[in-house]
Protein backbone atom coordinates (compact mmCIF):
# COMPACT_ATOMS: atom_id res chain seq x y z
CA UNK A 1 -52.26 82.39 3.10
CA UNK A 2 -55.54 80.71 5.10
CA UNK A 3 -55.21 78.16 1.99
CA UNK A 4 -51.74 77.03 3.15
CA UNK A 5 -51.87 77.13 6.80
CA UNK A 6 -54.95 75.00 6.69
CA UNK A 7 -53.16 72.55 3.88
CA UNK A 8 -50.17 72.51 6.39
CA UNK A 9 -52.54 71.98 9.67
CA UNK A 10 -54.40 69.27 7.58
CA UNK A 11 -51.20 67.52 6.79
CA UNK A 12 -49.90 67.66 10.21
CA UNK A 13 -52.80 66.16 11.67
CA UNK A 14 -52.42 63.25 8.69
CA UNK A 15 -48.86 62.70 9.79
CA UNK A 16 -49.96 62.72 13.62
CA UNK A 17 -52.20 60.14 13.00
CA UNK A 18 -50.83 57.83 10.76
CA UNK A 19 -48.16 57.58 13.62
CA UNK A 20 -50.52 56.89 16.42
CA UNK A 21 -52.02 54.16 14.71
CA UNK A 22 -48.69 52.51 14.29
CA UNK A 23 -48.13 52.93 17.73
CA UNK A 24 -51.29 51.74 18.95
CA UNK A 25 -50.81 48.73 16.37
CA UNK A 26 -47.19 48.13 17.57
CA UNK A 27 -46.63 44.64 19.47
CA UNK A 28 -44.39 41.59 19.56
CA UNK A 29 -45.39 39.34 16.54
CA UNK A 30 -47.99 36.43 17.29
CA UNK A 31 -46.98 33.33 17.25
CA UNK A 32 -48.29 30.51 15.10
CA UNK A 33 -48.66 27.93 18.06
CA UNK A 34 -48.76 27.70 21.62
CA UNK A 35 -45.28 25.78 21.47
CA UNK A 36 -42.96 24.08 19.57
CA UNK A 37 -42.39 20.23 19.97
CA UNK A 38 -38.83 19.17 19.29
CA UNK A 39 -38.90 15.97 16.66
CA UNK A 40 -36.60 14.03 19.33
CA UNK A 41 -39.22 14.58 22.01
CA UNK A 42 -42.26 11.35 22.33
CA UNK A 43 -43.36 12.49 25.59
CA UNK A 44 -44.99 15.82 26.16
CA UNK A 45 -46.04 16.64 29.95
CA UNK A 46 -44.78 19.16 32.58
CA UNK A 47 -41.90 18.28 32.46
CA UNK A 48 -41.31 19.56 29.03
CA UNK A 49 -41.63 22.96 30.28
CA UNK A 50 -39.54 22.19 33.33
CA UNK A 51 -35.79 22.89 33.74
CA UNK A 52 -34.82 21.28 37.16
CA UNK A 53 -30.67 21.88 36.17
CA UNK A 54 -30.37 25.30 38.24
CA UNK A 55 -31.44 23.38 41.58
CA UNK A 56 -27.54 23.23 43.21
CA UNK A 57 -26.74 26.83 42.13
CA UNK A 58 -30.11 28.25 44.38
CA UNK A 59 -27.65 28.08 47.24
CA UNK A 60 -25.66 31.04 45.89
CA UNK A 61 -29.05 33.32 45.89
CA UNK A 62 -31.49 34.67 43.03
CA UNK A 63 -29.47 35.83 40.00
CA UNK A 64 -28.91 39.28 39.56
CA UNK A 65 -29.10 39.91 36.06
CA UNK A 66 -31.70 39.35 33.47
CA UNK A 67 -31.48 39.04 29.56
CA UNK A 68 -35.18 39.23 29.39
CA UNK A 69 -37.56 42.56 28.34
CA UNK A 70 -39.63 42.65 31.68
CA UNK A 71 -39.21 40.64 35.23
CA UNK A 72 -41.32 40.36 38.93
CA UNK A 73 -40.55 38.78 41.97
CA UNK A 74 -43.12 37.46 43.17
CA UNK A 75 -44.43 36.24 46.97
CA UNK A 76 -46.90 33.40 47.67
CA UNK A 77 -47.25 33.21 51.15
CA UNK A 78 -48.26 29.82 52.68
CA UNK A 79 -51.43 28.12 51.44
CA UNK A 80 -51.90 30.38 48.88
CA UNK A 81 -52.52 30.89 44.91
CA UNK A 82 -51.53 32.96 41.80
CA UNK A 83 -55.34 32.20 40.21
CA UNK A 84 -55.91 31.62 36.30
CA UNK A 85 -54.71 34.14 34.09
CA UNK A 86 -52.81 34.96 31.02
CA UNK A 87 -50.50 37.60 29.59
CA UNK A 88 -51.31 37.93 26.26
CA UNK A 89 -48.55 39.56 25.00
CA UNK A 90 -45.29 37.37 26.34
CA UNK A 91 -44.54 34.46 27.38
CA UNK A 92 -43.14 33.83 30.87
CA UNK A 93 -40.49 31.97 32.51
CA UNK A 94 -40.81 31.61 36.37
CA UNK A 95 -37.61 31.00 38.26
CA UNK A 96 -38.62 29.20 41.93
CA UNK A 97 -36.11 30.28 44.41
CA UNK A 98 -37.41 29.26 47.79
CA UNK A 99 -40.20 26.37 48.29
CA UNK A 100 -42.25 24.67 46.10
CA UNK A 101 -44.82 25.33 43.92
CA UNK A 102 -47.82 23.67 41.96
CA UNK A 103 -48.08 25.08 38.42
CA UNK A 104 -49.37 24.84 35.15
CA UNK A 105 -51.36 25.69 31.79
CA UNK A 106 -53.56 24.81 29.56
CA UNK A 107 -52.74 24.83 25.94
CA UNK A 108 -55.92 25.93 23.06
CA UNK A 109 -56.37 22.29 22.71
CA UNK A 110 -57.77 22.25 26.54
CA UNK A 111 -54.84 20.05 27.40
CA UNK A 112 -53.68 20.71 31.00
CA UNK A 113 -49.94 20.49 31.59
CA UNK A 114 -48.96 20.87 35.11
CA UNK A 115 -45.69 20.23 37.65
CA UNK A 116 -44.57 20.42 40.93
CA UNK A 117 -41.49 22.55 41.02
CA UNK A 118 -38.45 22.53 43.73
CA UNK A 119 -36.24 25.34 44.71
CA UNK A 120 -34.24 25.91 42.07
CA UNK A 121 -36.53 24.70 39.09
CA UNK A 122 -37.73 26.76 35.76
CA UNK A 123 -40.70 26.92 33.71
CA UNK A 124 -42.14 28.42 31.28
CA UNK A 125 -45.58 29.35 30.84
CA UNK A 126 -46.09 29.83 26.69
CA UNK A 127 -47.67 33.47 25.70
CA UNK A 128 -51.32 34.00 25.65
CA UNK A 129 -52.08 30.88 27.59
CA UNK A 130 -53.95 30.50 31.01
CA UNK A 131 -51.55 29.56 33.52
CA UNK A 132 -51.73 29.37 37.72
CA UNK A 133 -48.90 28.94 40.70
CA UNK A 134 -49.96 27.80 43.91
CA UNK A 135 -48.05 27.40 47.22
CA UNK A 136 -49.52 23.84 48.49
CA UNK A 137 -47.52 24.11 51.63
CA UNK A 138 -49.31 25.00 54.92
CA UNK A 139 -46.53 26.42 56.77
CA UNK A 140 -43.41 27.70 54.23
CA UNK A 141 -43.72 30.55 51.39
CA UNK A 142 -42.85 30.29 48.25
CA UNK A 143 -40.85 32.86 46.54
CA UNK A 144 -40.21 32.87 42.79
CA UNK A 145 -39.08 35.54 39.95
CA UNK A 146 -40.59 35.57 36.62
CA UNK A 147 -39.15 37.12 33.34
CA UNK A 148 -41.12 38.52 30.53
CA UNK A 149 -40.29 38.12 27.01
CA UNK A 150 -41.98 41.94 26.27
CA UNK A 151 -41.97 44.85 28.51
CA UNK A 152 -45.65 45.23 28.27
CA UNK A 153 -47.06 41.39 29.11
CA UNK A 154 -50.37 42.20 30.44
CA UNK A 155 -52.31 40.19 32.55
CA UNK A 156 -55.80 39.18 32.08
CA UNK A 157 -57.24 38.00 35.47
CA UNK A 158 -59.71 35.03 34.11
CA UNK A 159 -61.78 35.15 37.57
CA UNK A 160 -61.52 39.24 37.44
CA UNK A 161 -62.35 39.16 33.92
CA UNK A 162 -65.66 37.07 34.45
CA UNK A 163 -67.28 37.79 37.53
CA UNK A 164 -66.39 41.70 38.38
CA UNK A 165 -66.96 43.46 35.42
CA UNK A 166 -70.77 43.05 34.60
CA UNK A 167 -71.33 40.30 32.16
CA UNK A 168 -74.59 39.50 32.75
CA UNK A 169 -75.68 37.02 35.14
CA UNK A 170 -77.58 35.28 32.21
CA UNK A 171 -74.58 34.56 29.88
CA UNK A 172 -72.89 33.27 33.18
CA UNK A 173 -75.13 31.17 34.07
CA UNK A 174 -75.68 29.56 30.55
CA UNK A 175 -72.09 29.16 30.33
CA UNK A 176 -71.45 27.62 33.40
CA UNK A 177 -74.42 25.68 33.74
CA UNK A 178 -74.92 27.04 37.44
CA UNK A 179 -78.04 29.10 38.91
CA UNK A 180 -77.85 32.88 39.37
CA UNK A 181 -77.23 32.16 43.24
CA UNK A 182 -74.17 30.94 42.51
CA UNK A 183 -72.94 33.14 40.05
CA UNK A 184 -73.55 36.18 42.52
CA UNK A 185 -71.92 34.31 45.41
CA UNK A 186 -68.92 34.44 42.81
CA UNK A 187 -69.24 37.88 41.97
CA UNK A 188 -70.06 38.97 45.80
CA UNK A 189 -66.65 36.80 46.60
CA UNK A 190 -64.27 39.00 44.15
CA UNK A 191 -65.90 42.44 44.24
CA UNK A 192 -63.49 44.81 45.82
CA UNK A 193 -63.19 45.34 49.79
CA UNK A 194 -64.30 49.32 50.37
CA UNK A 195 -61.28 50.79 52.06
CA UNK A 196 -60.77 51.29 56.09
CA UNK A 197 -61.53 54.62 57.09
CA UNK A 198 -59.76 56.40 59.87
């Protein structure tokens, strides 16, 4: 009887955890490329990536349904920026509703492709590549909704990523081809604030 119940707890915990590695491997399929260039298409730049068509319809406010897995809406006040980063798992496809924005990415051939985008105008930032938004304007936010193609996107923070969470200062500096001074003024400049106590 100890036999069985210890064949039956042994093939339990073999079922258990053949299905948490296929969870933990589960994920959208990777892609071959960062993008797909139609053959009728000679000239690849921003505005490629840019759908200015929705412009007249921003009038009649955001839209209120989505097709897409995951979406955020998202706030830049004045003067202000989305820094580098990339969600490794989905692309994304940013919808500006009020102001204007700079944005753009840079493919894996270090290829920057980057536009200024009006109320009303779309792009799409391909999955896995870094990407930024920034509000230019002094005095008027920006506000903008973005659509995921997976429910789980992540975000990799490229200045979080480097400076806060102990690479060494040697690789740093190496890579950058700075001095230490600088590469702690960098790390002093994102560490975290220590809350307000009251």
């Amino acid at each position: 009887m100890a036999s069985k119940t210890f064949t039956m707890k042994s093939f339990t915990l073999l079922i258990s955890s053949l299905a948490i590695i296929q969870m933990a491997t589960a994920g959208d399929p990777d892609i071959l490329s960062d993008y797909i260039i139609p053959a009728n298409v000679t000239i690849l730049d921003g505005l490629f990536f840019t759908f200015t068509g929705m412009r007249a319809f921003v009038t009649a406010g955001p839209p209120t349904t989505f097709k897409s897995v995951s979406y955020v809406v998202l706030q830049f006040p004045a003067g202000s920026p989305n820094p580098p980063h990339t969600h490794p798992r989905a692309s994304e496809l940013l919808f500006l509703v009020q102001g204007t924005l700079q944005v753009g990415f840079v493919d894996t051939t270090s290829k920057l492709f980057s536009q200024t985008l009006q109320t009303g105008d779309v792009c799409v930032f391909p999955k896995g590549l870094v990407h930024f938004q920034y509000n230019a304007d002094p005095q008027v936010l920006a506000l903008a909704i973005s659509a995921f193609g997976s429910a789980n996107a992540g975000t990799v923070s490229i200045s979080n990523t480097l400076f806060t969470i102990g690479i060494d200062n040697n690789v740093l500096v190496k890579s950058f081809k700075t001095d230490v001074a600088t590469i702690q003024a960098l790390k002093a400049g994102l560490a975290p604030k220590p809350a307000l106590r009251i």
